[in-house]
Protein backbone atom coordinates (compact mmCIF):
# COMPACT_ATOMS: atom_id res chain seq x y z
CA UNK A 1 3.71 -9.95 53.62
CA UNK A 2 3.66 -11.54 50.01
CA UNK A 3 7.07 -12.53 48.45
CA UNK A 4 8.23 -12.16 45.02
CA UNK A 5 10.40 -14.42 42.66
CA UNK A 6 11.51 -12.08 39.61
CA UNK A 7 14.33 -12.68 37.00
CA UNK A 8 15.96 -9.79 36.29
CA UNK A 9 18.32 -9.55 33.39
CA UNK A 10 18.70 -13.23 34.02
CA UNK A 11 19.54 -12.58 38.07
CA UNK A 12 17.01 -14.58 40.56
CA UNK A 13 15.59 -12.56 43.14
CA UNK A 14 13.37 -13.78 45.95
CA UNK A 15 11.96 -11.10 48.65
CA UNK A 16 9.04 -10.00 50.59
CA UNK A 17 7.38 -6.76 50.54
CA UNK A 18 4.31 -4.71 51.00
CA UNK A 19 4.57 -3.31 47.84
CA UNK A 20 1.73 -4.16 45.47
CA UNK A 21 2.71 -6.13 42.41
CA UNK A 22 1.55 -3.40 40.62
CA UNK A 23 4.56 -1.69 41.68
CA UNK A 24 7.21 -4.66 41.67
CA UNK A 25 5.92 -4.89 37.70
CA UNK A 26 6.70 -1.22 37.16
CA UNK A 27 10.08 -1.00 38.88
CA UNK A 28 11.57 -4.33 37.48
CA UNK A 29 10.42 -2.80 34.17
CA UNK A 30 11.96 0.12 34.92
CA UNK A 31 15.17 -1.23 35.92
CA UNK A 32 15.06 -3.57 32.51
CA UNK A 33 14.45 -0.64 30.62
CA UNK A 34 17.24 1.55 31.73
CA UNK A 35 19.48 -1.70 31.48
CA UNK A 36 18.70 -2.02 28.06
CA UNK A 37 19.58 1.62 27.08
CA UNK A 38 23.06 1.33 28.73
CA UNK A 39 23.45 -1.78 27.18
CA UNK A 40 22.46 -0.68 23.56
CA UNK A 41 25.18 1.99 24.03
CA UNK A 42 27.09 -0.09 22.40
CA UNK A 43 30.10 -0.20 25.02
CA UNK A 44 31.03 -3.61 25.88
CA UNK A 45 30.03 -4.04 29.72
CA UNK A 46 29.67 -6.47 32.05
CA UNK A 47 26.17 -7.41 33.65
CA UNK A 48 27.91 -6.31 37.20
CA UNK A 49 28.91 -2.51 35.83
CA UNK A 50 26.12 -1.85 34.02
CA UNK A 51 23.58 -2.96 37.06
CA UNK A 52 25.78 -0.28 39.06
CA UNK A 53 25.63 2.48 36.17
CA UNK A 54 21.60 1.64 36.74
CA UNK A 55 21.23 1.51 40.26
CA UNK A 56 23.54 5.11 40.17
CA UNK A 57 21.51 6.26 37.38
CA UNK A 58 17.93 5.87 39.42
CA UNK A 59 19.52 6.89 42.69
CA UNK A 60 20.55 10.37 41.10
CA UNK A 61 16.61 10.65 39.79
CA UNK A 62 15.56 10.12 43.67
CA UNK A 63 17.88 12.75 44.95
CA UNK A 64 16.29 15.26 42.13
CA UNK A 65 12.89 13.84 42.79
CA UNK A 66 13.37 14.61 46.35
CA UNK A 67 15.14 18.09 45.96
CA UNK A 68 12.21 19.45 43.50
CA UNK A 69 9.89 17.94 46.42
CA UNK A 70 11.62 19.93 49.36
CA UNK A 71 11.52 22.73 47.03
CA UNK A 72 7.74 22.23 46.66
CA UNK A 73 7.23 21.93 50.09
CA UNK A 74 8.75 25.43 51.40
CA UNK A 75 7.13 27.06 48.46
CA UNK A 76 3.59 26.09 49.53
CA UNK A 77 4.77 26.74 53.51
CA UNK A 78 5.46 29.85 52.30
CA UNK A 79 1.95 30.75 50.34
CA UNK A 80 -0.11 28.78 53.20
CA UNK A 81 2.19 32.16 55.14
CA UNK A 82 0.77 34.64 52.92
CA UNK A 83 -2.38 33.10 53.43
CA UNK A 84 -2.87 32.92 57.36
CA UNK A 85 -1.53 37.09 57.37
């Protein structure tokens, strides 16, 4: 399993994954980015609270991500249905 060193908004983080680095790239950009919009908000934070508002803020787009995914999945149970009648 490869491991990862990564500084993120100045925080060191060592892990391992399976994850391609492909994917580590895109979600520590990710994070970075959306840490950067709360910041430029111009409210005066600190790094701890606005890491939270983040971590909040892409835990509410996997609960929707998931939800329009159930949502896909009984729709196309329900036309594979239709189909076998």
């Amino acid at each position: 399993m490869p491991s990862y060193n990564l500084s993120i908004m100045g925080l060191e983080l060592s892990f391992k994954t399976d994850a391609e680095p492909e994917r580590i790239n895109f979600a520590k950009d990710l994070v970075e980015q959306r840490y950067n919009m709360l910041k430029a908000g111009g409210k005066t934070l600190g790094k701890e609270k606005l890491l939270a508002f983040v971590a909040l803020g892409l835990a509410d787009d996997i609960l929707v991500s998931n939800q329009r995914l159930d949502e896909l999945q009984a729709r196309l149970g329900e036309l594979l249905t239709k189909i076998d009648e």
